[in-house]
N, C-alpha and C. Protein backbone atom coordinates (compact mmCIF):
# COMPACT_ATOMS: atom_id res chain seq x y z
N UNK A 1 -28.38 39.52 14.86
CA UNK A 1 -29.40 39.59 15.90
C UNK A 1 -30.39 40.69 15.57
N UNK A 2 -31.64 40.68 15.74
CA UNK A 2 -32.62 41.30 15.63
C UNK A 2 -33.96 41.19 16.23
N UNK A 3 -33.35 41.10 17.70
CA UNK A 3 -34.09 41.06 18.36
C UNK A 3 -35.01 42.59 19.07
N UNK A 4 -34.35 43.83 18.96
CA UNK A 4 -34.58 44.72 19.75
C UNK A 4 -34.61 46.23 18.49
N UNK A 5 -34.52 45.37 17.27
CA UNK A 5 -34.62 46.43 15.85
C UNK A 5 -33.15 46.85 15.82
N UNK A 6 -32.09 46.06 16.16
CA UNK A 6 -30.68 46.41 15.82
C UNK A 6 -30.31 45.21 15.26
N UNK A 7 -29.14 44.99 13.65
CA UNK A 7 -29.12 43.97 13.50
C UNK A 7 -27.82 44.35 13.09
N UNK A 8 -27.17 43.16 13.09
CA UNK A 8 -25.21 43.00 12.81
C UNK A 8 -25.21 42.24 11.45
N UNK A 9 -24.58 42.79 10.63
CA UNK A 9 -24.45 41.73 9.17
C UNK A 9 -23.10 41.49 9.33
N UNK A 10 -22.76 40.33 8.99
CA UNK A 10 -21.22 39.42 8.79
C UNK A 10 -20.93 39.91 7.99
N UNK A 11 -19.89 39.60 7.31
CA UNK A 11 -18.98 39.66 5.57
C UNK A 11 -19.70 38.78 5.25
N UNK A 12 -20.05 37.03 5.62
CA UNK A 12 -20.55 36.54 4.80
C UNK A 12 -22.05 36.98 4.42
N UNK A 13 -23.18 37.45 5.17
CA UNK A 13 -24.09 37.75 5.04
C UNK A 13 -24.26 38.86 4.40
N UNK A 14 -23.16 39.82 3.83
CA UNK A 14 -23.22 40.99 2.98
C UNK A 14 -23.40 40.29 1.56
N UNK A 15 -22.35 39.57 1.67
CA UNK A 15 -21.68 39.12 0.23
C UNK A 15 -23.19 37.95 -0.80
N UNK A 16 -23.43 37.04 0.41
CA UNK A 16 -25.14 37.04 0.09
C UNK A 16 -26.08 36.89 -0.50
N UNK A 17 -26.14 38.81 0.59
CA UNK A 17 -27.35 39.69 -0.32
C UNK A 17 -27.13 40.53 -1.18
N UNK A 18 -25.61 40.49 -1.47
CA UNK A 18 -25.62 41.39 -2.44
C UNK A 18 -25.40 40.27 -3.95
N UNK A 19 -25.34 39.01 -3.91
CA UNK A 19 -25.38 37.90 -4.94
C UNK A 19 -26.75 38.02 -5.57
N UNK A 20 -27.47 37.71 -3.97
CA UNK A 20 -29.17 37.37 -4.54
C UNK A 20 -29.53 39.14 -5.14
N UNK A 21 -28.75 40.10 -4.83
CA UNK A 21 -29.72 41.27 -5.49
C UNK A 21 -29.20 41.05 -7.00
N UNK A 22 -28.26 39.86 -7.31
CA UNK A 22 -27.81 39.84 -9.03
C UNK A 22 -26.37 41.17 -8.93
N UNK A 23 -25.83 40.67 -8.38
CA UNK A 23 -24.19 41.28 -8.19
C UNK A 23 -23.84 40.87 -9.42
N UNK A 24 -23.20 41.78 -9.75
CA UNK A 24 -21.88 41.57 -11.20
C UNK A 24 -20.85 41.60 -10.72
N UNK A 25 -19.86 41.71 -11.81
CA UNK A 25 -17.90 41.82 -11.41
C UNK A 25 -17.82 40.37 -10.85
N UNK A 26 -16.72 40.77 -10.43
CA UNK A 26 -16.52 39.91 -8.94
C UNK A 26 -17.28 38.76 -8.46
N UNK A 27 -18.93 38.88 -8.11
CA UNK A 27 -19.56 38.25 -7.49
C UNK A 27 -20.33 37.17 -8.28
N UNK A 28 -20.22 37.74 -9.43
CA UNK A 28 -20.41 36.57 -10.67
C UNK A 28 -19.54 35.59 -10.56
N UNK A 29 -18.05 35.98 -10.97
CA UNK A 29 -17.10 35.52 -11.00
C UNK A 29 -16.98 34.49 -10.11
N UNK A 30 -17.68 34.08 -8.45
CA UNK A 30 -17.83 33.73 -7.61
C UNK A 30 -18.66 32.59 -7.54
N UNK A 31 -19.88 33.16 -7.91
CA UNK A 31 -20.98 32.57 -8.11
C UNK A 31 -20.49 30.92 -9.35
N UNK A 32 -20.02 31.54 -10.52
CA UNK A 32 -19.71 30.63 -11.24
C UNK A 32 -18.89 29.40 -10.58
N UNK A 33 -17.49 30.21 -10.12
CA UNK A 33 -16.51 28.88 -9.21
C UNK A 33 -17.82 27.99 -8.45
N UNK A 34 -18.60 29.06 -7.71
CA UNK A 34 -19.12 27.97 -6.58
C UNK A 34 -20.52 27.22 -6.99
N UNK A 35 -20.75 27.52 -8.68
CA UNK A 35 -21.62 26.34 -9.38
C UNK A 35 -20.72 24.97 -9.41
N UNK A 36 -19.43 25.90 -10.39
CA UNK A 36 -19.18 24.53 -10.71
C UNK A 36 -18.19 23.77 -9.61
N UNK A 37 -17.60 24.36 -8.30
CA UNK A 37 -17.50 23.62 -7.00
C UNK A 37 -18.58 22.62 -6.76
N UNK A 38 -19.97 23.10 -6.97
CA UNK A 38 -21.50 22.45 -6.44
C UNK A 38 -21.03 20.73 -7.33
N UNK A 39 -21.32 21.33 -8.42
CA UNK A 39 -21.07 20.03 -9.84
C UNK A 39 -20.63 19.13 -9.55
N UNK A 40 -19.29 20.03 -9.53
CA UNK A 40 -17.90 18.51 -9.27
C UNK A 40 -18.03 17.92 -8.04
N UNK A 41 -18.74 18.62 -6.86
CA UNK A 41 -18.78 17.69 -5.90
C UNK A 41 -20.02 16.74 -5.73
N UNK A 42 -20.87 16.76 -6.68
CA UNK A 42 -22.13 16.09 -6.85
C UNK A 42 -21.16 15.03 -8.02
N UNK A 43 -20.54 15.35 -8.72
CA UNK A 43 -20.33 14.01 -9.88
C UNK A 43 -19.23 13.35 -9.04
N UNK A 44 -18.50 13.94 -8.39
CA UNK A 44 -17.15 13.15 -7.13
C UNK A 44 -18.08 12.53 -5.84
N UNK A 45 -19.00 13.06 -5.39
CA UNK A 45 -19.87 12.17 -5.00
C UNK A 45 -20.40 10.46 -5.67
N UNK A 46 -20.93 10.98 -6.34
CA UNK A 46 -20.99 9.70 -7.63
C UNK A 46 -20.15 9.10 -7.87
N UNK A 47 -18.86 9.51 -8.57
CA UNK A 47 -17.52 8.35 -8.56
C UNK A 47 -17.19 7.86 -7.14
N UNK A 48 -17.04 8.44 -6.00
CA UNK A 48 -17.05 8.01 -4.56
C UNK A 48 -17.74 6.74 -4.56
N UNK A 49 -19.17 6.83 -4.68
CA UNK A 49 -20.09 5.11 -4.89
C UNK A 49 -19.59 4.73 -5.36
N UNK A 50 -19.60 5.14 -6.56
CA UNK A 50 -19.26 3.87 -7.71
C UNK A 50 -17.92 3.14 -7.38
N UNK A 51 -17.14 3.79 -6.72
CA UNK A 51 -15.83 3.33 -6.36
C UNK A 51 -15.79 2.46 -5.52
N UNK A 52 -16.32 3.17 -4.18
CA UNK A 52 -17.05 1.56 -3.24
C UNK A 52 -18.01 0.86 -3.54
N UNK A 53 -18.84 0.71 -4.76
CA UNK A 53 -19.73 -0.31 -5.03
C UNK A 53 -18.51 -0.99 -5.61
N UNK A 54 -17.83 -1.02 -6.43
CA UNK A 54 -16.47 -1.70 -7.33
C UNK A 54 -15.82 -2.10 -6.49
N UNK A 55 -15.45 -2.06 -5.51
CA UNK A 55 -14.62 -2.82 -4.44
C UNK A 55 -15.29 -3.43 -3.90
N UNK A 56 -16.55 -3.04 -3.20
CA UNK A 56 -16.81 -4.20 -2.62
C UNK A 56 -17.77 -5.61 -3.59
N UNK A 57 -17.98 -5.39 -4.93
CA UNK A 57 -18.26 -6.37 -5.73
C UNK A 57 -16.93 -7.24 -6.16
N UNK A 58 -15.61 -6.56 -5.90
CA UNK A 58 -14.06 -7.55 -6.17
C UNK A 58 -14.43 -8.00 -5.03
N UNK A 59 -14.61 -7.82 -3.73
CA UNK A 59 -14.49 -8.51 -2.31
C UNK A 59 -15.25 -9.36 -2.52
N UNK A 60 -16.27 -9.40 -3.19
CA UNK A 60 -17.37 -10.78 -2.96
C UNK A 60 -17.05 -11.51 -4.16
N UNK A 61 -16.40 -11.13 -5.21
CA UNK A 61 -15.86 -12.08 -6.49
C UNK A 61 -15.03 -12.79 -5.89
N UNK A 62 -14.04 -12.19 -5.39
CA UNK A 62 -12.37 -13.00 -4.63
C UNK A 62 -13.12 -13.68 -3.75
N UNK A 63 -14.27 -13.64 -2.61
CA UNK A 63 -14.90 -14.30 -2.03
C UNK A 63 -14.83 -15.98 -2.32
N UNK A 64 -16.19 -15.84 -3.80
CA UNK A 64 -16.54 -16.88 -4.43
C UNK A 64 -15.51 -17.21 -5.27
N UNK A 65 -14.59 -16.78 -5.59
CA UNK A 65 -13.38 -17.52 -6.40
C UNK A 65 -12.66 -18.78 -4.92
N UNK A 66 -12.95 -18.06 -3.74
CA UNK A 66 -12.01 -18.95 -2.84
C UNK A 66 -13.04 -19.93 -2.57
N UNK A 67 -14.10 -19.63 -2.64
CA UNK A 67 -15.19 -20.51 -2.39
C UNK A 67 -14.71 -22.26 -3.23
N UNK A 68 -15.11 -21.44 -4.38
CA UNK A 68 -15.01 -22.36 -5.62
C UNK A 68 -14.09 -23.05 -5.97
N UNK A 69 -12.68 -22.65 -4.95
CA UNK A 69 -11.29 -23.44 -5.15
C UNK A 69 -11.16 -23.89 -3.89
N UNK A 70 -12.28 -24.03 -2.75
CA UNK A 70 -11.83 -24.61 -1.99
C UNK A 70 -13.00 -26.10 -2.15
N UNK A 71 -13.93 -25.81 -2.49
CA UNK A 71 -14.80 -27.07 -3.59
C UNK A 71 -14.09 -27.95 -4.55
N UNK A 72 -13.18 -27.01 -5.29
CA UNK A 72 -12.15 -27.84 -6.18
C UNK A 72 -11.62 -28.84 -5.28
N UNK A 73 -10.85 -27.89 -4.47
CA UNK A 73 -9.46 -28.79 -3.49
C UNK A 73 -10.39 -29.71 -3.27
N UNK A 74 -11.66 -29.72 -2.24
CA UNK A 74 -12.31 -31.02 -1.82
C UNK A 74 -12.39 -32.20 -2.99
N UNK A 75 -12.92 -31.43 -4.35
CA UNK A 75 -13.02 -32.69 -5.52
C UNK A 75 -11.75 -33.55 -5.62
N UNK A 76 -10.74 -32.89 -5.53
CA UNK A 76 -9.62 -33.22 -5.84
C UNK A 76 -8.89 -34.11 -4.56
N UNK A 77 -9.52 -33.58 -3.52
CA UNK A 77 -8.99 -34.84 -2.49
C UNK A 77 -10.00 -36.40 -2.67
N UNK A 78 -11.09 -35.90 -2.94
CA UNK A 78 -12.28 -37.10 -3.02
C UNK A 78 -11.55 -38.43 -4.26
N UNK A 79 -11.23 -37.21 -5.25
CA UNK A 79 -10.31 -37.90 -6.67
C UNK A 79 -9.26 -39.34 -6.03
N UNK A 80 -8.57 -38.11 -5.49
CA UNK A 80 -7.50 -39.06 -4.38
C UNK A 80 -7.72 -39.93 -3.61
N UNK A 81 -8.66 -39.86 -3.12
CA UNK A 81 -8.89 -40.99 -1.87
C UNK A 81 -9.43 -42.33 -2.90
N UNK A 82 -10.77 -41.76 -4.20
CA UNK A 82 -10.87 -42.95 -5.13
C UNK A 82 -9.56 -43.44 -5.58
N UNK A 83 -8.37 -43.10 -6.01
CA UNK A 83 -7.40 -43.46 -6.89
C UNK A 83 -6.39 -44.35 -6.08
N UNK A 84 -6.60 -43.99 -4.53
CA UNK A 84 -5.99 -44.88 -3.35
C UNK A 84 -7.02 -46.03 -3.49
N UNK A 85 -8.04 -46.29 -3.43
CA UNK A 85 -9.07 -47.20 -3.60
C UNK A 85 -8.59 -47.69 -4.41
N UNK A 86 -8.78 -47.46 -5.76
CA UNK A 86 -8.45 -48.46 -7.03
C UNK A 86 -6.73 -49.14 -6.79
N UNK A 87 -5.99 -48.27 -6.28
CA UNK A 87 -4.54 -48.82 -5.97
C UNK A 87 -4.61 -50.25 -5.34
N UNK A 88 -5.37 -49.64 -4.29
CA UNK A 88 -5.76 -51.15 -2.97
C UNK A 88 -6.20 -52.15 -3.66
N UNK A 89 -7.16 -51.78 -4.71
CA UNK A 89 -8.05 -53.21 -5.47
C UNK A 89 -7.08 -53.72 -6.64
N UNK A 90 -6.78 -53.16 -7.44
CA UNK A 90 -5.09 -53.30 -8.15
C UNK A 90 -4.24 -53.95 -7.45
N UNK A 91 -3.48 -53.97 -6.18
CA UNK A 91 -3.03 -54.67 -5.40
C UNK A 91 -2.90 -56.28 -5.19
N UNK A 92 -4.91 -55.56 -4.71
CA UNK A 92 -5.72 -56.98 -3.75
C UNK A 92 -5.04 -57.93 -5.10
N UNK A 93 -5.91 -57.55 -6.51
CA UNK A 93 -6.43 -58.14 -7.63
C UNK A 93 -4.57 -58.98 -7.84
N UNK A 94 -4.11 -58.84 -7.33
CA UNK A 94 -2.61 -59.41 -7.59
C UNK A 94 -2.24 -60.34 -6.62
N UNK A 95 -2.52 -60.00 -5.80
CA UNK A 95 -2.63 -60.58 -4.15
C UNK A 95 -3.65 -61.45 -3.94
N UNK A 96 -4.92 -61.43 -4.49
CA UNK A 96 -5.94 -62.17 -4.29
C UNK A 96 -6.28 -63.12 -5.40
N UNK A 97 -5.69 -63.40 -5.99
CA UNK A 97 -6.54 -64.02 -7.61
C UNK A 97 -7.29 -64.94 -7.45
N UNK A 98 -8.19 -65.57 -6.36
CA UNK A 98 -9.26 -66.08 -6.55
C UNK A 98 -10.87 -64.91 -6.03
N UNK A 99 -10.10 -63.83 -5.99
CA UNK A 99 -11.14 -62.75 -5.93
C UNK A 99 -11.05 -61.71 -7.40
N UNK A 100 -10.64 -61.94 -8.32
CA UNK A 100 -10.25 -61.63 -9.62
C UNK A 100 -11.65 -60.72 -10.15
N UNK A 101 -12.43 -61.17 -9.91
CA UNK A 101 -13.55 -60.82 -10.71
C UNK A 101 -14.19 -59.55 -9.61
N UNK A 102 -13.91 -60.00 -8.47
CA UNK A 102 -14.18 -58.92 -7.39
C UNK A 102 -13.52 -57.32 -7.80
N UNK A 103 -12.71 -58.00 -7.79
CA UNK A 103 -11.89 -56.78 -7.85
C UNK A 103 -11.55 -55.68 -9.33
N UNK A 104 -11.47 -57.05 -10.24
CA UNK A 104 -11.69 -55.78 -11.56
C UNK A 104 -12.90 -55.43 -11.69
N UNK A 105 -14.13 -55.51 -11.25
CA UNK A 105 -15.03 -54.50 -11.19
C UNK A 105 -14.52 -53.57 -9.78
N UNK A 106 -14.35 -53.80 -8.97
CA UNK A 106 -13.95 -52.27 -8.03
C UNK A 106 -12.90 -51.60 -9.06
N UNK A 107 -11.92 -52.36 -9.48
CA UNK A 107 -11.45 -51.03 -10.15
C UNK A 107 -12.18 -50.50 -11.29
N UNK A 108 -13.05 -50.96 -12.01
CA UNK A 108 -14.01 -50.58 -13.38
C UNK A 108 -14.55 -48.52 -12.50
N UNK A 109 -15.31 -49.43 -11.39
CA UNK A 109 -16.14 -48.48 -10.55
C UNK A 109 -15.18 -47.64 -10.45
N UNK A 110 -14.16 -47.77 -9.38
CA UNK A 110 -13.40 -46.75 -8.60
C UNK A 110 -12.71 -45.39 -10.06
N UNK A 111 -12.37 -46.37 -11.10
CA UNK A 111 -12.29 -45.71 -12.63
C UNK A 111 -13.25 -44.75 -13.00
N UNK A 112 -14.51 -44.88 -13.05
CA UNK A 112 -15.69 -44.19 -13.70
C UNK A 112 -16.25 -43.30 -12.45
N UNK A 113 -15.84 -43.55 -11.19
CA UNK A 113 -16.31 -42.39 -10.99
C UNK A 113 -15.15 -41.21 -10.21
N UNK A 114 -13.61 -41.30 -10.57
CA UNK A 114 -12.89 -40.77 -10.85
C UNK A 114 -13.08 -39.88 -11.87
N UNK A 115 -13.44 -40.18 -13.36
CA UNK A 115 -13.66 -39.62 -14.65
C UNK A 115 -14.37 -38.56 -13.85
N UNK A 116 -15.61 -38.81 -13.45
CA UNK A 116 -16.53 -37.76 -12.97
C UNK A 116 -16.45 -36.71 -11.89
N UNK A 117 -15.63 -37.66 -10.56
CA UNK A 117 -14.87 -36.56 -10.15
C UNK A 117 -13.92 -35.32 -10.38
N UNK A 118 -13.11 -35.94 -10.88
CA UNK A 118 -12.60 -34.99 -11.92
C UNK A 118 -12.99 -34.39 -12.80
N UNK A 119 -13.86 -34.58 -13.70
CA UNK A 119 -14.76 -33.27 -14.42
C UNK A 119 -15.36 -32.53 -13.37
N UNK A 120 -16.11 -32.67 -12.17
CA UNK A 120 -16.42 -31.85 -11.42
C UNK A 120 -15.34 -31.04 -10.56
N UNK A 121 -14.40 -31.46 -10.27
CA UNK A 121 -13.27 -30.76 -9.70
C UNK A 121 -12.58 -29.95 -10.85
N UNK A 122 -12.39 -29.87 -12.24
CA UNK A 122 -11.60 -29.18 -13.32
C UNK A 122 -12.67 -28.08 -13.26
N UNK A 123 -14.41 -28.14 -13.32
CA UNK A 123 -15.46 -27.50 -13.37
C UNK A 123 -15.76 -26.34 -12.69
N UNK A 124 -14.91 -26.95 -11.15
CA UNK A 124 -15.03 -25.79 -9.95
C UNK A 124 -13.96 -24.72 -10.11
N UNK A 125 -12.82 -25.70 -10.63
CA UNK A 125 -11.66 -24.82 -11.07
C UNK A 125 -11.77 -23.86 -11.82
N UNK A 126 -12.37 -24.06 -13.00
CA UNK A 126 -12.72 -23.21 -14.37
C UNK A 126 -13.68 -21.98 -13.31
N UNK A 127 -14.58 -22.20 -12.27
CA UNK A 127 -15.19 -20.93 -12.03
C UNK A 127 -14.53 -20.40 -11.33
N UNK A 128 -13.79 -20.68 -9.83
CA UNK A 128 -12.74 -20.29 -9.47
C UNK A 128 -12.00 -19.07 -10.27
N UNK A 129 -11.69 -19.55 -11.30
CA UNK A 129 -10.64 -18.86 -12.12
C UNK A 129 -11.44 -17.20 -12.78
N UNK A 130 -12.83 -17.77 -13.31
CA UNK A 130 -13.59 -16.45 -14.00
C UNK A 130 -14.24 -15.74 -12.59
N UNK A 131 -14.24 -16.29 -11.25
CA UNK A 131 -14.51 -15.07 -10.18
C UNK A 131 -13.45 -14.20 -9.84
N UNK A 132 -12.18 -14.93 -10.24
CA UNK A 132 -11.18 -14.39 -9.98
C UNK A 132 -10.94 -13.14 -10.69
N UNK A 133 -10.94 -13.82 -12.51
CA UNK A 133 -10.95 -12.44 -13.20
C UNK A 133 -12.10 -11.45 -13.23
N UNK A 134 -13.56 -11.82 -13.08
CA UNK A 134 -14.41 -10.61 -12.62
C UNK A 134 -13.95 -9.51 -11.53
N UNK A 135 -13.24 -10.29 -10.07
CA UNK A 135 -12.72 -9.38 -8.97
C UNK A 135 -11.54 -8.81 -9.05
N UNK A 136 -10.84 -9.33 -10.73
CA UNK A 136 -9.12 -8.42 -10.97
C UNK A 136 -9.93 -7.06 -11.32
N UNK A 137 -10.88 -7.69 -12.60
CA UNK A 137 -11.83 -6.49 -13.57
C UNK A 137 -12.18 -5.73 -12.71
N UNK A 138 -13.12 -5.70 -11.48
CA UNK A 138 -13.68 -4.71 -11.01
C UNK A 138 -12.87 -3.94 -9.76
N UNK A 139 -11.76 -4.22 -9.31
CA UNK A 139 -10.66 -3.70 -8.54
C UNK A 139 -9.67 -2.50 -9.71
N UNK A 140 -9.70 -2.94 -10.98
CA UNK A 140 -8.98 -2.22 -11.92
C UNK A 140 -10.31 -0.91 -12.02
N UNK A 141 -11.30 -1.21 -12.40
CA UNK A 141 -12.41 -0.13 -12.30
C UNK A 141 -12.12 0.68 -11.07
N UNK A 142 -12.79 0.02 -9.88
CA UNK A 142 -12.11 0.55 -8.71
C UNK A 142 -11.62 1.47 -8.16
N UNK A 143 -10.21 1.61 -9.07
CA UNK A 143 -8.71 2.32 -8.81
C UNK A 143 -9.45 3.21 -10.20
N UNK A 144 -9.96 3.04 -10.71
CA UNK A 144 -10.24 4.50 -11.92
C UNK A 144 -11.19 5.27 -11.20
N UNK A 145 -12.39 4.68 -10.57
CA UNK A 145 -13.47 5.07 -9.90
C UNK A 145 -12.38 6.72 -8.47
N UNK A 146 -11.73 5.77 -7.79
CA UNK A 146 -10.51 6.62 -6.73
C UNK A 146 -10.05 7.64 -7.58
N UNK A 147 -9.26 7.55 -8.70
CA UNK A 147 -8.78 7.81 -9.27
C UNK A 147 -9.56 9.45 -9.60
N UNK A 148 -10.33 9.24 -10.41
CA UNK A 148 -11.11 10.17 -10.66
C UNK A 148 -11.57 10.89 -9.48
N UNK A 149 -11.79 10.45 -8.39
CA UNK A 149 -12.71 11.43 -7.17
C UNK A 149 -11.50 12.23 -6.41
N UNK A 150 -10.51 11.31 -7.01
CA UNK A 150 -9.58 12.13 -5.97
C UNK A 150 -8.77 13.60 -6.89
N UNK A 151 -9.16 13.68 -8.29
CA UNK A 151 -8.87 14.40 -9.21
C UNK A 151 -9.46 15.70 -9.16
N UNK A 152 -11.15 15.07 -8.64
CA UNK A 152 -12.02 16.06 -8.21
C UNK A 152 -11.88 16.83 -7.29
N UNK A 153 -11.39 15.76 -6.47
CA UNK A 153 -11.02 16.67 -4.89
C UNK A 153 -10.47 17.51 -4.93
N UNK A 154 -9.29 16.91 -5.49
CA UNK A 154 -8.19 18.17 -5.98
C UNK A 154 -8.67 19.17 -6.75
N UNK A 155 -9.62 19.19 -7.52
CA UNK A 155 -10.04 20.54 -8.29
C UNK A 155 -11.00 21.35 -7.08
N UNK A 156 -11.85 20.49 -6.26
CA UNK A 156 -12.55 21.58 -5.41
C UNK A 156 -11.60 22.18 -4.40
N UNK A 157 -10.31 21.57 -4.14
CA UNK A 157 -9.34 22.29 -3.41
C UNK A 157 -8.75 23.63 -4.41
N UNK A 158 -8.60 23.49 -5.69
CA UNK A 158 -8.02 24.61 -6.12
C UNK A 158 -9.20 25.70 -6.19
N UNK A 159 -10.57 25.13 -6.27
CA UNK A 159 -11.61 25.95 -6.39
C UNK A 159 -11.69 27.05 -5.51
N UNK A 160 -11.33 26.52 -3.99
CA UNK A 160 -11.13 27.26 -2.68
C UNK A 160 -10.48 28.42 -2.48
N UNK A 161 -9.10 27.84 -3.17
CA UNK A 161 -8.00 28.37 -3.19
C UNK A 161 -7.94 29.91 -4.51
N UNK A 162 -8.61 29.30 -5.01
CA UNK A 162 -8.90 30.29 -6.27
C UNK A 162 -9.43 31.46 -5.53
N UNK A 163 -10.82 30.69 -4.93
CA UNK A 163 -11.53 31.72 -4.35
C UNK A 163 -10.89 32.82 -3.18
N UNK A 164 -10.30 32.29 -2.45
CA UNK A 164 -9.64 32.98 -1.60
C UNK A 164 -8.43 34.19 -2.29
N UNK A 165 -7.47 33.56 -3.00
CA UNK A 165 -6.45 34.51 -3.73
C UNK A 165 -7.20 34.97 -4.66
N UNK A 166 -7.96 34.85 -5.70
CA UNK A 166 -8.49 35.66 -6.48
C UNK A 166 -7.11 35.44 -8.42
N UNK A 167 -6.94 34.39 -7.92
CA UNK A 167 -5.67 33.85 -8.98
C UNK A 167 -6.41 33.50 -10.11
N UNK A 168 -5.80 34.21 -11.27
CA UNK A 168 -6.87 33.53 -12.65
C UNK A 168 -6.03 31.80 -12.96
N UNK A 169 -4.90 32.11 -12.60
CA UNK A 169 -3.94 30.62 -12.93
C UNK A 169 -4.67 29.36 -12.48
N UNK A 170 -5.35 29.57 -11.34
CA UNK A 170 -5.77 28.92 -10.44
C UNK A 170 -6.96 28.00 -10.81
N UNK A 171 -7.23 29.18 -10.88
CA UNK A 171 -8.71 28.80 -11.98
C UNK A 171 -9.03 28.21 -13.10
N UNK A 172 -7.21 27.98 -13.95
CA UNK A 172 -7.18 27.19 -15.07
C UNK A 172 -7.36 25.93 -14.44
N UNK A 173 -6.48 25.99 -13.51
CA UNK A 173 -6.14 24.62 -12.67
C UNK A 173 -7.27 23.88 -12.28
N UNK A 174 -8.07 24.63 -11.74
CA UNK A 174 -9.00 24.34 -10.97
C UNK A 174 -10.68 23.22 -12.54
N UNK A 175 -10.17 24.14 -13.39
CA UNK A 175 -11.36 23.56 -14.37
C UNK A 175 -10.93 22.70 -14.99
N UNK A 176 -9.50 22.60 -15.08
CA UNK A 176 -8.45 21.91 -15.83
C UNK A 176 -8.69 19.97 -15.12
N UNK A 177 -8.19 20.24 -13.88
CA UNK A 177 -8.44 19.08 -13.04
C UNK A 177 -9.45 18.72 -13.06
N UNK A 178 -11.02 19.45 -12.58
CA UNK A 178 -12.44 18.87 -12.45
C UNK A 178 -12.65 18.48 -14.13
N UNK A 179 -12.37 18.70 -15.37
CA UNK A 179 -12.02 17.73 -16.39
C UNK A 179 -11.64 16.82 -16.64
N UNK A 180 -10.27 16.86 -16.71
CA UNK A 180 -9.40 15.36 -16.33
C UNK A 180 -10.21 14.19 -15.18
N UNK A 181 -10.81 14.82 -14.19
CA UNK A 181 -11.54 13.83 -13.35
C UNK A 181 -12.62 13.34 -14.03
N UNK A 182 -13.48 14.06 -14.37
CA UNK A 182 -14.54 13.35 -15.51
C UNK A 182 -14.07 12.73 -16.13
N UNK A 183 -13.04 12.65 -17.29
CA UNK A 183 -12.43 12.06 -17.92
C UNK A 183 -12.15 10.38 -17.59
N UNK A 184 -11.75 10.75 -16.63
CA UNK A 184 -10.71 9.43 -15.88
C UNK A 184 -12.16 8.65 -15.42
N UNK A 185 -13.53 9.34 -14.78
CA UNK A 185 -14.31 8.64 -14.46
C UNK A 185 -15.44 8.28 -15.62
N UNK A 186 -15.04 8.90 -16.84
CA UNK A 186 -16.09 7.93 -17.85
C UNK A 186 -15.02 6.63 -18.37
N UNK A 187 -13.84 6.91 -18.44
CA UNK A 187 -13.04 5.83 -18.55
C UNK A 187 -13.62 4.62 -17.48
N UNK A 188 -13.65 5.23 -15.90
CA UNK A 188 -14.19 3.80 -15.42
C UNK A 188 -15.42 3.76 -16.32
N UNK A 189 -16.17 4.41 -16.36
CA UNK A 189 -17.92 3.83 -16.38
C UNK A 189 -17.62 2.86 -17.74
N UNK A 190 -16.57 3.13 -18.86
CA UNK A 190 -16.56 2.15 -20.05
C UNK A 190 -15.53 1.51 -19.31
N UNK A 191 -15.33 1.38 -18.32
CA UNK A 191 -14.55 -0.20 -18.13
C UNK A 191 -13.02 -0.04 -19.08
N UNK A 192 -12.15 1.15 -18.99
CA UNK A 192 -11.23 1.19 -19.39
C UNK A 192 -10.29 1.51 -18.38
């Protein structure tokens, strides 16, 4: 407060101004942790996105994989209902033989466009299958993306902790982990 030409300084507001006057010892020592605290929580920020952009691009792959196999299933009932058709005319064609000629063309037809149904139903299948593995691929990223931020976390927790006890051990720990997290998160970015 300094309202009346009397003013109160905190601990934190000592500590500060005595940084910005270019403090040594100690306050270096400080300064550094709480750069590279700044860092790691700007690049753990970053793996954070990237982690929920990667999940929610598996959510919309697994999406269109169910999409695409539930298009199949339809081809594949349509298949069926032709192949009951041709059964019936197969039948008739036994049952009817003065409709002979009727009927082996329904089955010619009900034949040819079976063929085609079925290439379009194996077709939907085949994508089905590669949305599927795009949304395994990017759920495995994902879990590296987590992986890594939560490595980070853990290093800005020892960063804290450093800071508070004044532990050099700590401090291995602390640079040791915000490494390994980079690590683990260029592994996601190459998709390993």
């Amino acid at each position: 407060m300094s309202g009346q030409g009397f003013h109160v300084h905190g601990p934190h507001d000592h500590e500060l101004e005595h940084a910005a006057h270019g403090g040594h010892g100690s306050d270096s020592h400080t300064s550094s942790i709480a750069m590279f605290t700044a860092i790691i929580a700007t690049v753990g920020a970053l793996f954070g996105y990237m982690g929920g952009a990667t999940q929610a691009n598996a959510g919309l792959y697994k999406n269109n994989a169910a999409i695409k196999k539930t298009e199949a299933s339809n081809q594949w009932n349509y298949y069926q209902a032709k192949s009951s058709k041709q059964n019936l005319s197969e039948l008739a064609l036994e049952l009817a033989p003065g409709k002979k000629e009727f009927y082996q063309e329904e089955i010619k037809r009900y034949k040819g466009e079976k063929s085609e149904i079925k290439a379009a139903a194996e077709k939907l299948e085949a994508e089905s299958k590669r949305w599927d593995e795009q949304s395994d691929e990017q759920m495995h990223q994902h879990h590296r993306w987590a992986q890594a931020t939560t490595v980070l976390q853990v290093s800005i927790a020892m960063a804290a902790i450093a800071l508070l006890t004044r532990k050099k051990w700590l401090e291995y720990v602390m640079y040791g982990a915000g490494a390994i997290g980079v690590v683990v998160g260029g592994l996601a970015a190459f998709h390993i």
